[in-house]
Protein backbone atom coordinates (compact mmCIF):
# COMPACT_ATOMS: atom_id res chain seq x y z
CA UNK A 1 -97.16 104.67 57.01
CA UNK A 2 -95.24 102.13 57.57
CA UNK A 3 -97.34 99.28 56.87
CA UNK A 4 -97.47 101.09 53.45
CA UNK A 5 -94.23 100.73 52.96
CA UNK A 6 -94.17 97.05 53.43
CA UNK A 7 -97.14 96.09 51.67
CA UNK A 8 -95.42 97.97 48.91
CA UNK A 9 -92.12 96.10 49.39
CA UNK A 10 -94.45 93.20 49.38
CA UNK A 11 -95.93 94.09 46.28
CA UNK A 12 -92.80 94.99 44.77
CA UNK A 13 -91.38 91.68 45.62
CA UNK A 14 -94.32 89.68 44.59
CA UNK A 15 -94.04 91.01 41.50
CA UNK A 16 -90.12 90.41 40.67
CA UNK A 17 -91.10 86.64 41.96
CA UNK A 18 -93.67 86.51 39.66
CA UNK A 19 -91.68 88.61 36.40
CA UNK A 20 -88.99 85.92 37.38
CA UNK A 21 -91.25 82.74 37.15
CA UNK A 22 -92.98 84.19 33.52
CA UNK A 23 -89.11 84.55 32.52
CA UNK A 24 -88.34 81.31 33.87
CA UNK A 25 -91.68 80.19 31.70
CA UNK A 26 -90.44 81.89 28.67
CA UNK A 27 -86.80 81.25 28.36
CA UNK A 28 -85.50 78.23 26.77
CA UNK A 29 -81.82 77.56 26.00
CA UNK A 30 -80.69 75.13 23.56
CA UNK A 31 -78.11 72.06 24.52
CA UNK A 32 -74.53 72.23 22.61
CA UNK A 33 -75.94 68.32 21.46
CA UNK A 34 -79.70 69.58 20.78
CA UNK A 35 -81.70 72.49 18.13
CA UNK A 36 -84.69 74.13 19.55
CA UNK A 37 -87.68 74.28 17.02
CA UNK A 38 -90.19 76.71 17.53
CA UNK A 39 -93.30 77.00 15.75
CA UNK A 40 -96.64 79.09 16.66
CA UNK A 41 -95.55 82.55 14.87
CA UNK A 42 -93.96 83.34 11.66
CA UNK A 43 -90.16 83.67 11.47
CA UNK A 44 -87.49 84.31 9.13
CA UNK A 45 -84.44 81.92 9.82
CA UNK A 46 -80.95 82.88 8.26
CA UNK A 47 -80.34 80.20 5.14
CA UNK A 48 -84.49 78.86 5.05
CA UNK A 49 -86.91 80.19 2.83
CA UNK A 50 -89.60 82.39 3.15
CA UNK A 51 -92.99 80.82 5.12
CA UNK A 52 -91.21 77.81 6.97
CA UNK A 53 -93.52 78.75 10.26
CA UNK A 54 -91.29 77.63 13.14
CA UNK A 55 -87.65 79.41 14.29
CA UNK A 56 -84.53 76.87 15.02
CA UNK A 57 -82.09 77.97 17.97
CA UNK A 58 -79.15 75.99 18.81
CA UNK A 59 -76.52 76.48 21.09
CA UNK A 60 -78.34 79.69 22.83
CA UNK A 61 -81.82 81.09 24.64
CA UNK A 62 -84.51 82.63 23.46
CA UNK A 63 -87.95 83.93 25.05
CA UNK A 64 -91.09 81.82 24.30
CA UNK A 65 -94.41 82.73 24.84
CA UNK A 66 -96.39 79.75 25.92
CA UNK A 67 -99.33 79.31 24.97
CA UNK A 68 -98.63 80.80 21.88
CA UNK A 69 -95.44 78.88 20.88
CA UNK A 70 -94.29 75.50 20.80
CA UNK A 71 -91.39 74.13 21.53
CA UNK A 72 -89.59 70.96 20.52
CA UNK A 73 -85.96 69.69 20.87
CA UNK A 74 -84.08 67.57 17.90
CA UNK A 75 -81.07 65.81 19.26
CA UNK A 76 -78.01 66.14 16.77
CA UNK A 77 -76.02 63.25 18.71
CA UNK A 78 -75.14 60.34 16.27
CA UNK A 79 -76.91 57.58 15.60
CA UNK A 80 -75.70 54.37 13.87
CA UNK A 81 -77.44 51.41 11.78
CA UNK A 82 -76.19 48.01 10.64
CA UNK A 83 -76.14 47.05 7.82
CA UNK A 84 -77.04 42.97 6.95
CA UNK A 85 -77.59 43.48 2.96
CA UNK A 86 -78.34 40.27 0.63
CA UNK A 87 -76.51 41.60 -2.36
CA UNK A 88 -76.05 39.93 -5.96
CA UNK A 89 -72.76 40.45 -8.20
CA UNK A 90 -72.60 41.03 -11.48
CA UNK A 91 -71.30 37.65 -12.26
CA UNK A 92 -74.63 36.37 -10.03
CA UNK A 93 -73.10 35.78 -7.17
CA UNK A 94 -74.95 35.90 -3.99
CA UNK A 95 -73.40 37.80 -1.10
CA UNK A 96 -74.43 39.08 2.09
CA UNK A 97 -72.60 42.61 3.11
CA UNK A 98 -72.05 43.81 6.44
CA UNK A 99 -71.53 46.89 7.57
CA UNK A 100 -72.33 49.75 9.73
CA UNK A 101 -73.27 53.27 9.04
CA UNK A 102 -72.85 56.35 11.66
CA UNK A 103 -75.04 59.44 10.65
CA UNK A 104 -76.54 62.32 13.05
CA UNK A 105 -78.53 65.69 11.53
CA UNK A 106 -76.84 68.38 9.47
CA UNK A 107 -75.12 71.61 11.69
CA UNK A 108 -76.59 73.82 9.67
CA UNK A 109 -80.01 75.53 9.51
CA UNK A 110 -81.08 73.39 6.50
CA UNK A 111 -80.13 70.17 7.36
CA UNK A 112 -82.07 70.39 10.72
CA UNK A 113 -85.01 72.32 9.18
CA UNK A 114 -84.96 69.16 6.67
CA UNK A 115 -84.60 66.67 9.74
CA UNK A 116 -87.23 68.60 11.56
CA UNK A 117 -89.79 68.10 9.00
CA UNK A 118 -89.12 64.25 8.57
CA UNK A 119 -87.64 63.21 11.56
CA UNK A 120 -89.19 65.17 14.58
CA UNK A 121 -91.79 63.27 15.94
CA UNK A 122 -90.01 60.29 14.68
CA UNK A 123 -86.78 60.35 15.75
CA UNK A 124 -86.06 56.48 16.79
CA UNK A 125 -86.89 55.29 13.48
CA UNK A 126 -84.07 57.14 11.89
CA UNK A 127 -81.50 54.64 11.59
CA UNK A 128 -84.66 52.33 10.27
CA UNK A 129 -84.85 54.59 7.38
CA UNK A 130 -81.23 55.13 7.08
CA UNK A 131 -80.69 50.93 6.75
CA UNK A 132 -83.46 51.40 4.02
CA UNK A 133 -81.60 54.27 2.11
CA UNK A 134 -78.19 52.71 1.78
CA UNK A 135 -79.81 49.05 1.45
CA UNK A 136 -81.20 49.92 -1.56
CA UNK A 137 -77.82 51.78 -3.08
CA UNK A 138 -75.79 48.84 -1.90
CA UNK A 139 -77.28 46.28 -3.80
CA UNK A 140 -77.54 48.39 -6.85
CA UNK A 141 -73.78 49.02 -6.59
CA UNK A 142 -72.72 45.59 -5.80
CA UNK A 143 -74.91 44.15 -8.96
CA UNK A 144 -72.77 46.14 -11.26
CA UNK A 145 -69.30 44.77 -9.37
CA UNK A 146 -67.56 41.18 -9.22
CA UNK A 147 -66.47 39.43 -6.25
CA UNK A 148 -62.95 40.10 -7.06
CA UNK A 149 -63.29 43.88 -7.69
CA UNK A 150 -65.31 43.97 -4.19
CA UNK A 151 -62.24 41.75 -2.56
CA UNK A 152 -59.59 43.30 -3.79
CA UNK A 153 -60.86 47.40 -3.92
CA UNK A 154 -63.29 47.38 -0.70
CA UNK A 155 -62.27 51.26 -0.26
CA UNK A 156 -64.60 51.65 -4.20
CA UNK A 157 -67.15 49.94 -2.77
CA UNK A 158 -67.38 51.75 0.65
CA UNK A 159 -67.22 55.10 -1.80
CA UNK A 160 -69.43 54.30 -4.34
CA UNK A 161 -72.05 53.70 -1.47
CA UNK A 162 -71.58 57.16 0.16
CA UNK A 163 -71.99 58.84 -2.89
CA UNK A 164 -74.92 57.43 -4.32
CA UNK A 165 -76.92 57.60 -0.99
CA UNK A 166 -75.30 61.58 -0.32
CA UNK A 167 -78.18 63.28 -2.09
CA UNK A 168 -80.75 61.20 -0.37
CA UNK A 169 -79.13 61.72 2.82
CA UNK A 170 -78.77 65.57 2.50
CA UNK A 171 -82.26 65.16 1.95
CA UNK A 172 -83.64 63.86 4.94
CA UNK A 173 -80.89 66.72 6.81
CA UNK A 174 -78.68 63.55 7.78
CA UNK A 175 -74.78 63.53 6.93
CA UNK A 176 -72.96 60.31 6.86
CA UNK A 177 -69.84 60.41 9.65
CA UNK A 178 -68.32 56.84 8.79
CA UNK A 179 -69.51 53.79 6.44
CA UNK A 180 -67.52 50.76 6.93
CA UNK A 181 -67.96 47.47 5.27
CA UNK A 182 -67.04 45.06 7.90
CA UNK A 183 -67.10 41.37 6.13
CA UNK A 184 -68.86 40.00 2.65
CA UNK A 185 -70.55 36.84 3.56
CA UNK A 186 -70.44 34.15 0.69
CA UNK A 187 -72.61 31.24 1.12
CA UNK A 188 -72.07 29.56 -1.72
CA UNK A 189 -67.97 29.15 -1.35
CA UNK A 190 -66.88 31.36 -4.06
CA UNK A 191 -64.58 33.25 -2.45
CA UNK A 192 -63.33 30.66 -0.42
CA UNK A 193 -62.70 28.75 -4.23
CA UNK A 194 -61.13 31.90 -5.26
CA UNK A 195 -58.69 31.86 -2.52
CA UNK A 196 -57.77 28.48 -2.51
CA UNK A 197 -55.15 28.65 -5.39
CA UNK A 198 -53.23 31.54 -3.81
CA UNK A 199 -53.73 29.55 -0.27
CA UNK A 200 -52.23 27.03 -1.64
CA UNK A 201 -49.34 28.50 -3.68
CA UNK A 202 -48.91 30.56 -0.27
CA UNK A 203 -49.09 27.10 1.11
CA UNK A 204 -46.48 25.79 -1.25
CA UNK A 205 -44.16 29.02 -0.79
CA UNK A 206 -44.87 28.66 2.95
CA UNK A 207 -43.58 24.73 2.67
CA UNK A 208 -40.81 26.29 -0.13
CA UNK A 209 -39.67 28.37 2.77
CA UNK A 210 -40.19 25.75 5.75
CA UNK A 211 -38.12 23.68 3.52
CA UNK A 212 -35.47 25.76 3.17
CA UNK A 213 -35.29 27.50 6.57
CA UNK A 214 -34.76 23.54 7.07
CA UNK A 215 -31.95 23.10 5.01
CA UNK A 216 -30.25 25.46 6.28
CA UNK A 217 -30.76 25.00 9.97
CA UNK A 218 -29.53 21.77 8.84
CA UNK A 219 -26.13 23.53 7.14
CA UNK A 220 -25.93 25.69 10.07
CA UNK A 221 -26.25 22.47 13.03
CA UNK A 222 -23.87 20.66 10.40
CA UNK A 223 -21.61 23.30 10.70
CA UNK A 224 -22.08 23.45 14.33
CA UNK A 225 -21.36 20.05 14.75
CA UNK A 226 -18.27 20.06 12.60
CA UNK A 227 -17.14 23.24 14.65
CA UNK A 228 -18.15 21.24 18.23
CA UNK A 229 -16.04 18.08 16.48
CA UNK A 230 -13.32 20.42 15.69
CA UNK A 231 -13.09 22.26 18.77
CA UNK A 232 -13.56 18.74 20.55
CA UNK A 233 -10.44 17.36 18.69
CA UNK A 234 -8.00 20.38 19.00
CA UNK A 235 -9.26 20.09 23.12
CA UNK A 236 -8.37 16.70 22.53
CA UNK A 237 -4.95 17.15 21.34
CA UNK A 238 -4.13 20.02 23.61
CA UNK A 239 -5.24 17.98 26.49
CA UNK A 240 -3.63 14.83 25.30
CA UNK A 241 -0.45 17.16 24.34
CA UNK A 242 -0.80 18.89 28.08
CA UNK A 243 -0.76 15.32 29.86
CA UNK A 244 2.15 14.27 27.60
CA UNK A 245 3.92 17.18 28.64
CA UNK A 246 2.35 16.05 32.11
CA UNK A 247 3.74 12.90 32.04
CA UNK A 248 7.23 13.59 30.48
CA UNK A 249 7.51 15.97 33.79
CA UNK A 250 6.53 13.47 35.63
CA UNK A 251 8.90 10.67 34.43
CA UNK A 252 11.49 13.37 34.86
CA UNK A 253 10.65 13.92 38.43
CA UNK A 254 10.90 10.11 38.70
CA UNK A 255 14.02 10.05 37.10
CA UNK A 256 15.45 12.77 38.79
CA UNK A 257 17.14 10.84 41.37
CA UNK A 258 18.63 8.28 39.76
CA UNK A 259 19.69 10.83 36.92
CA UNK A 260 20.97 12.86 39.58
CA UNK A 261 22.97 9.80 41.02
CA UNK A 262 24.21 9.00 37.26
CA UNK A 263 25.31 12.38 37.36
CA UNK A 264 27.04 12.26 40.69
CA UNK A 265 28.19 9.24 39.78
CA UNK A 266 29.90 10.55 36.45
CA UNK A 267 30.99 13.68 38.01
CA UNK A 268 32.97 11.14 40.75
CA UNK A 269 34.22 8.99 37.65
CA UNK A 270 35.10 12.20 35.61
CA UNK A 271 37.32 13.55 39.18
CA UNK A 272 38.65 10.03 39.39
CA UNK A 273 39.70 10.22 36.42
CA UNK A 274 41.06 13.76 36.47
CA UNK A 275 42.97 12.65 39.36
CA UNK A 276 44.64 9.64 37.86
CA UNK A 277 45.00 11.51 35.16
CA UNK A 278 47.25 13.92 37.74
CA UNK A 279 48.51 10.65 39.53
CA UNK A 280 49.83 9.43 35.98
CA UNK A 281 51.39 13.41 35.50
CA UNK A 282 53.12 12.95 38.92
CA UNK A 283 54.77 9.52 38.11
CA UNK A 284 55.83 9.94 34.79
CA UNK A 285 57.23 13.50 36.18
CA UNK A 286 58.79 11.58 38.94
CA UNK A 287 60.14 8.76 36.70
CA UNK A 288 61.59 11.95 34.66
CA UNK A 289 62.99 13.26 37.83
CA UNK A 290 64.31 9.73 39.22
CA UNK A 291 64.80 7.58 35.94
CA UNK A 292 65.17 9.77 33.27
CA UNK A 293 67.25 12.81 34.03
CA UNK A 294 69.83 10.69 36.20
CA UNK A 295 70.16 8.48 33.44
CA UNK A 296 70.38 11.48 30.45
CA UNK A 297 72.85 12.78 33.28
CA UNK A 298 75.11 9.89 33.73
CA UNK A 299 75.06 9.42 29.95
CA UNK A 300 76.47 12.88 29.65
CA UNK A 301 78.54 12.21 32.25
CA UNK A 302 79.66 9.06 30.10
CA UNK A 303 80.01 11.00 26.98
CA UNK A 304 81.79 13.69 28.45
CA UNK A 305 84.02 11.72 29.76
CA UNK A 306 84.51 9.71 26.61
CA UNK A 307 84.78 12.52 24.74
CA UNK A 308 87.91 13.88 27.55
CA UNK A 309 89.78 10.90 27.48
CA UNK A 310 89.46 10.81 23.57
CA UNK A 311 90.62 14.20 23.08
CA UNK A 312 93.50 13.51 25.86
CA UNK A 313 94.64 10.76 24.00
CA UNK A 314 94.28 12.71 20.85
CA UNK A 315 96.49 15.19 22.46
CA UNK A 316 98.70 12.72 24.01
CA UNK A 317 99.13 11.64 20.71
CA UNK A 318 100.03 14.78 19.08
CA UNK A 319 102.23 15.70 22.26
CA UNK A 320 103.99 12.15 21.59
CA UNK A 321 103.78 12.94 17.52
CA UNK A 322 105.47 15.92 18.24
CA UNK A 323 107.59 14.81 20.69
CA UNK A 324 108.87 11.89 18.11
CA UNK A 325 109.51 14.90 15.97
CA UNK A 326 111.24 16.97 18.27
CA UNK A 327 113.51 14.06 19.09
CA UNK A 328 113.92 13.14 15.52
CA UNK A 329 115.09 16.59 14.18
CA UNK A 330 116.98 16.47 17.36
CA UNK A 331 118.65 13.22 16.30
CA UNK A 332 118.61 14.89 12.56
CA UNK A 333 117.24 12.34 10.90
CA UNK A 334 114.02 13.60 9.43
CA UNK A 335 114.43 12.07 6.49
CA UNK A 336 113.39 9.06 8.13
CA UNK A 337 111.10 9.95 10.60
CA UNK A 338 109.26 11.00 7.98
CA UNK A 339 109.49 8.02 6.14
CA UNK A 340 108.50 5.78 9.44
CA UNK A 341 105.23 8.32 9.85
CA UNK A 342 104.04 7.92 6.11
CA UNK A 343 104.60 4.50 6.49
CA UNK A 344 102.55 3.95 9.85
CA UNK A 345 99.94 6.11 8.51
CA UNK A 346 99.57 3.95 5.10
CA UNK A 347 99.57 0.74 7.35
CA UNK A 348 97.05 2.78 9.44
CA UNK A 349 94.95 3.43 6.31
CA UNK A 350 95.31 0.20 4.78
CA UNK A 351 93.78 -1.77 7.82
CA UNK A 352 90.87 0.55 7.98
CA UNK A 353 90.04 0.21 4.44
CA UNK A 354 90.51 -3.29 4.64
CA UNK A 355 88.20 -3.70 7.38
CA UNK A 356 85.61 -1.30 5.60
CA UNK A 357 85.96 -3.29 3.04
CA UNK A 358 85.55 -6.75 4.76
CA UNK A 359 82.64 -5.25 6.50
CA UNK A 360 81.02 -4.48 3.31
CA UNK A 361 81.42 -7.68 2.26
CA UNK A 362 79.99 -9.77 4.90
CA UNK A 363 76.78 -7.12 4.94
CA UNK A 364 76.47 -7.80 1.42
CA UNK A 365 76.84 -11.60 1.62
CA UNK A 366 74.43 -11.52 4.52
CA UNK A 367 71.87 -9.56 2.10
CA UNK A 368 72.24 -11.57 -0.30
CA UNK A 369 72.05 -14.83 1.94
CA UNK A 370 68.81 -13.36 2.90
CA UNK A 371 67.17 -12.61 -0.29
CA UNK A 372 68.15 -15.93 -1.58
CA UNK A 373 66.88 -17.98 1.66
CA UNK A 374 63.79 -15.63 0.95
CA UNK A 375 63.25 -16.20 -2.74
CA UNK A 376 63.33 -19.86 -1.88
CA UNK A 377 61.25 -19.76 0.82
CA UNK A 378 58.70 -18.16 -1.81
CA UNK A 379 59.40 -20.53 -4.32
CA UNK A 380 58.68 -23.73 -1.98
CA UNK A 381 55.65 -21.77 -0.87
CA UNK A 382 54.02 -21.83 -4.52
CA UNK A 383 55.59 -25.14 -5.57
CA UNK A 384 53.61 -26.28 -2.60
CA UNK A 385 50.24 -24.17 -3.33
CA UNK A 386 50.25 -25.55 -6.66
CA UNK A 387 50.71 -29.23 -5.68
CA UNK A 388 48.21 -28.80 -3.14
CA UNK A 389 45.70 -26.79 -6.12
CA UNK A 390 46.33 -29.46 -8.67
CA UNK A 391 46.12 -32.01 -5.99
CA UNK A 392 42.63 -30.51 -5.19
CA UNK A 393 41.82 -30.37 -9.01
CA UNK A 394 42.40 -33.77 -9.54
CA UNK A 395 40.62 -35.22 -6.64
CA UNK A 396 37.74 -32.74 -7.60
CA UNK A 397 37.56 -33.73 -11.19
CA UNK A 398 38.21 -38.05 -9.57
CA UNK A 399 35.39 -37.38 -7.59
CA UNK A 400 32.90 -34.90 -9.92
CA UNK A 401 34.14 -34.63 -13.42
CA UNK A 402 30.45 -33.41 -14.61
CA UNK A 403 30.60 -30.63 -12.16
CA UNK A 404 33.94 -29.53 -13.55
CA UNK A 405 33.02 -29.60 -17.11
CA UNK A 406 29.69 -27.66 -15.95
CA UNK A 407 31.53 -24.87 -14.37
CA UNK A 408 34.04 -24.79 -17.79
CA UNK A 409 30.52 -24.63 -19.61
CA UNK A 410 28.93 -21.81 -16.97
CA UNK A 411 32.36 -20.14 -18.16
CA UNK A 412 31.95 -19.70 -21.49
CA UNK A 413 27.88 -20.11 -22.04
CA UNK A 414 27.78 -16.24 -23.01
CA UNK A 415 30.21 -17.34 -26.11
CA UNK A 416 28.37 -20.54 -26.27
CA UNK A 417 24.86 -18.56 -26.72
CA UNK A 418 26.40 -16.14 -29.00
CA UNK A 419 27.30 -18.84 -31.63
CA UNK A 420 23.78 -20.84 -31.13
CA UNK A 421 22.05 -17.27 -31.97
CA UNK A 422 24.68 -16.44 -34.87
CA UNK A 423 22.53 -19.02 -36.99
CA UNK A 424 19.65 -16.45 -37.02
CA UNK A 425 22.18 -13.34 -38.02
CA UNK A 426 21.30 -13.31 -41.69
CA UNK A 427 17.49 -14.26 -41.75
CA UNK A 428 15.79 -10.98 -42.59
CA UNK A 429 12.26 -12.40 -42.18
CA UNK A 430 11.01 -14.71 -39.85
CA UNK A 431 7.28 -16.06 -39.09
CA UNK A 432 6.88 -17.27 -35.71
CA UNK A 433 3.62 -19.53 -34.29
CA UNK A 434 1.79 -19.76 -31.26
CA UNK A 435 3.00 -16.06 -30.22
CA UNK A 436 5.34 -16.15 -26.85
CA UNK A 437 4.91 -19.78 -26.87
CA UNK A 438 6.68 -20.21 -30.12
CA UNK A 439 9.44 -17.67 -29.71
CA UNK A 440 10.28 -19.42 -26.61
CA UNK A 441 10.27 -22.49 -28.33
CA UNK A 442 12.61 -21.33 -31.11
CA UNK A 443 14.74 -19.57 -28.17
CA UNK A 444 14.94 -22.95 -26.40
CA UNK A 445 16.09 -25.18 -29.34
CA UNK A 446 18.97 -22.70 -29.88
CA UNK A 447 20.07 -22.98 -26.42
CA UNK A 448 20.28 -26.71 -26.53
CA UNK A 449 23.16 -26.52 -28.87
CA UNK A 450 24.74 -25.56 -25.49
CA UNK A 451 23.02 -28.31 -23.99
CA UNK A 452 24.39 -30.76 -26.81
CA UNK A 453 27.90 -29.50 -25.84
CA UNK A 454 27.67 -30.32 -22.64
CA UNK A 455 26.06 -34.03 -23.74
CA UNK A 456 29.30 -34.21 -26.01
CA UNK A 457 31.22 -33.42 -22.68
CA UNK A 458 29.85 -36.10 -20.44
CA UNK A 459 30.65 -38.25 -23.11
CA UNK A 460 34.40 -37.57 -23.06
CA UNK A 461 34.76 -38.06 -19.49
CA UNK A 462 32.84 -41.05 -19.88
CA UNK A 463 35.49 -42.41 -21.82
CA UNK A 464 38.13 -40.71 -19.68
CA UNK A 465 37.14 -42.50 -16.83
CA UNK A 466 39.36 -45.29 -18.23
CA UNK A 467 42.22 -46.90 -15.81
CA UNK A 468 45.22 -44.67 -15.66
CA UNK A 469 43.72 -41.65 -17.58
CA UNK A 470 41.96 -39.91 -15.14
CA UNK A 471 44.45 -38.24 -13.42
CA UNK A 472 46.31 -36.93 -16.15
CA UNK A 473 43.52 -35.93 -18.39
CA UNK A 474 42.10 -34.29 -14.95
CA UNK A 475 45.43 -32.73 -14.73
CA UNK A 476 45.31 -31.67 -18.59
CA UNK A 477 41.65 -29.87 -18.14
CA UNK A 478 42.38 -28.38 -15.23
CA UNK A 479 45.75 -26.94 -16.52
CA UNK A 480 44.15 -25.81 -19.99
CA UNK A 481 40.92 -24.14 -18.32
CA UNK A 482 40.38 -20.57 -18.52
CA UNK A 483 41.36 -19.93 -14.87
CA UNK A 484 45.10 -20.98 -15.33
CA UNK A 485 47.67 -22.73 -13.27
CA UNK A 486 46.56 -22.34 -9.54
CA UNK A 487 43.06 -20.75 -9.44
CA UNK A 488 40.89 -23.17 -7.86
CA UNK A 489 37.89 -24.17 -10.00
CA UNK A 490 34.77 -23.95 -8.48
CA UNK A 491 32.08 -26.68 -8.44
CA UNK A 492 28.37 -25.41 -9.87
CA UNK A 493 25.66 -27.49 -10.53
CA UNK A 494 24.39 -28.99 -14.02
CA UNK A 495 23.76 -25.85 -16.46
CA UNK A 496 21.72 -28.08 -18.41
């Protein structure tokens, strides 16, 4: 019995091993990256038409019976091609595009069923056939473009491309993730030709720009400069101001002493001054107190008693008066008393007016005396002065009688001028040649009237020189000149 039991457990356990190495057999599970096409039986996929033969699984297990059915995996990663396409423009240009083009199989049920058929035992030649596909659409695209359109508007080109190759590509079950067109090869120079007039007007605005970021670097270091040379000058002046200041401090320290000593100095003069000032006070107060108010004192003293003894004889006088009267009218004879006293008092009167009067006199006599001796003394004093000038006139005109009838001449040569220009007074019109020249000429001739005057002169003194002449003619011109009696006449030289 028991070895029953365990041969069935045995059994029963061989045969779950064995269910579980059939299931292992039959069950396949699709990668997320992979689709699972299996083919031996007829199946009916969601999206595929009717009699396709084979069943596609992705992303889940399903039971296959082997021997019966086949399974195959197609990888949906992405693949990639480059593209190297010798192109021609429409202007017959050739070019040489470069690219690259990333493309994997469809998601969906039709794309992979389409990718199946084509691709399946042929999957490394994919991007092969891809190159082919969008080789063949690029250069039919790029024939109907120019070189400029494909330059400037690369973004039409890469567009153009995808669309004419997307029915082709749905096609095989491929979808196109990215098409870039990574350079245009030109190997005949055309685009570089094409470029070279912008290069060089970038050139030109690049040297345009150069040139001006020069200039005004230039300004701006000129400025600088001007600001350093500025800021360099008022340093300059503040420093040289500072050591003036520097040195005027200085000198003042130096002088300090003996400015100090002045000072002391002055200050000592200044007290000695102050106290001979006080020393002068205190003698003329003493001189007051010795000199001057002992001798105001003894002159009152004087006049006081001057003035006592003239009033005491004043009243002895009127006590004798009076006394003479008393007696008189005592003696009863006022009558005559009275006569006497008139009589001594005209007598009185009469010698005082005649000594006023004599006084008078003599002042007067002495005044007079004075102003006469005076007047005189005035009188000889210009008698003399006018010897002495008509002495000097005389030996001036002995000695220089051209220099004295010059300075008569340099007198009166205004009045002299006036009549030699009077002759031209009533000529209204007058031509004169040879410009300046000939007005000074004409100007010249009228002046030498005054010259001919003074000619006239010489000759006069010529024949005044004549023994005993001189001096009285010299006396005659020297008295009739315009200066008068007693101006001295000066000597000047020839006018003419």
């Amino acid at each position: 019995m028991p070895m029953a039991i365990g041969v069935v457990a045995g059994l029963v356990l061989a045969s779950i091993l064995v269910l579980i190495g059939v299931f292992k057999l039959m069950w396949r599970v699709a990668e997320p990256n992979e689709a699972l096409i299996i083919s031996g039986s007829t199946h009916k996929t969601e999206g595929l038409g009717e009699g396709m033969g084979f069943r596609i699984v992705t992303g889940r297990g399903t039971l296959v019976l082997p021997g019966v059915q086949a399974v195959r995996k197609l990888s949906l990663d992405l693949n990639e091609t480059q593209l190297s396409v010798d192109c021609v423009t429409q202007q017959g240009i050739p070019l040489r595009v470069k690219g690259v083009v990333i493309f994997k199989v469809g998601d969906d049920y039709v794309s992979i069923a389409n990718a199946a058929r084509r691709f399946l035992d042929q999957q490394k030649i994919m991007p092969e056939r891809v190159h082919i596909v969008f080789a063949g659409h690029l250069r039919a695209i790029v024939g109907g473009l120019t070189v400029e359109d494909m330059i400037r508007d690369r973004e039409k080109l890469t567009g153009q491309t995808r669309g004419a190759c997307g029915t082709e590509m749905e096609k095989l079950g491929l979808i196109v993730d990215s098409l870039q067109i990574h350079e245009i090869e030109d190997p005949t120079g055309y685009i570089k030709n094409m470029a070279m007039p912008h290069a060089a007007a970038v050139q030109r605005d690049a040297r345009i720009a150069q040139a001006e970021a020069n200039r005004m670097a230039t300004e701006a270091e000129q400025a600088a400069a001007a600001r350093m040379s500025e800021a360099t000058r008022d340093s300059e002046i503040l420093q040289a101001g500072y050591q003036a200041e520097r040195d005027k401090a200085s000198a003042s320290a130096r002088q300090a002493g003996p400015l100090a000593d002045a000072a002391a100095r002055q200050e000592v003069v200044v007290q000695e001054t102050r106290v001979a000032e006080l020393e002068a006070r205190r003698k003329e107060q003493q001189l007051q107190a010795d000199v001057r108010k002992p001798a105001d004192a003894l002159a009152y003293e004087t006049r006081t008693l001057a003035e006592a003894e003239r009033d005491a004889r004043i009243s002895a006088a009127e006590a004798k008066a009076r006394e003479t009267e008393l007696a008189a009218a005592a003696e009863g004879t006022s009558v005559r008393t009275a006569a006497e006293a008139e009589a001594a008092a005209t007598e009185a009167r009469g010698l005082a007016n005649a000594k006023a009067t004599r006084a008078t006199g003599e002042a007067e006599a002495e005044a007079t005396r004075a102003k006469g001796l005076a007047t005189a003394e005035a009188a000889k004093a210009r008698g003399l002065a006018e010897a002495e000038s008509i002495k000097a006139r005389a030996a001036a005109l002995a000695e220089n009688q051209e220099a004295v009838v010059a300075q008569q001449l340099a007198e009166n040569w205004p009045k002299i001028v006036e009549a030699g220009a009077s002759a031209f007074g009533n000529v209204e019109h007058m031509v004169l040649l040879n410009g300046a020249d000939g007005m000074a000429d004409m100007f010249a001739k009228a002046l030498t009237m005054g010259g001919t005057g003074l000619g006239l002169a010489r000759k006069l003194l010529a024949s005044m020189d004549e023994p005993g002449s001189g001096a009285r003619d010299g006396n005659r011109v020297n008295g009739s000149g315009p200066s008068g009696p007693g101006t001295p006449v000066p000597i000047t030289e020839d006018a003419s």
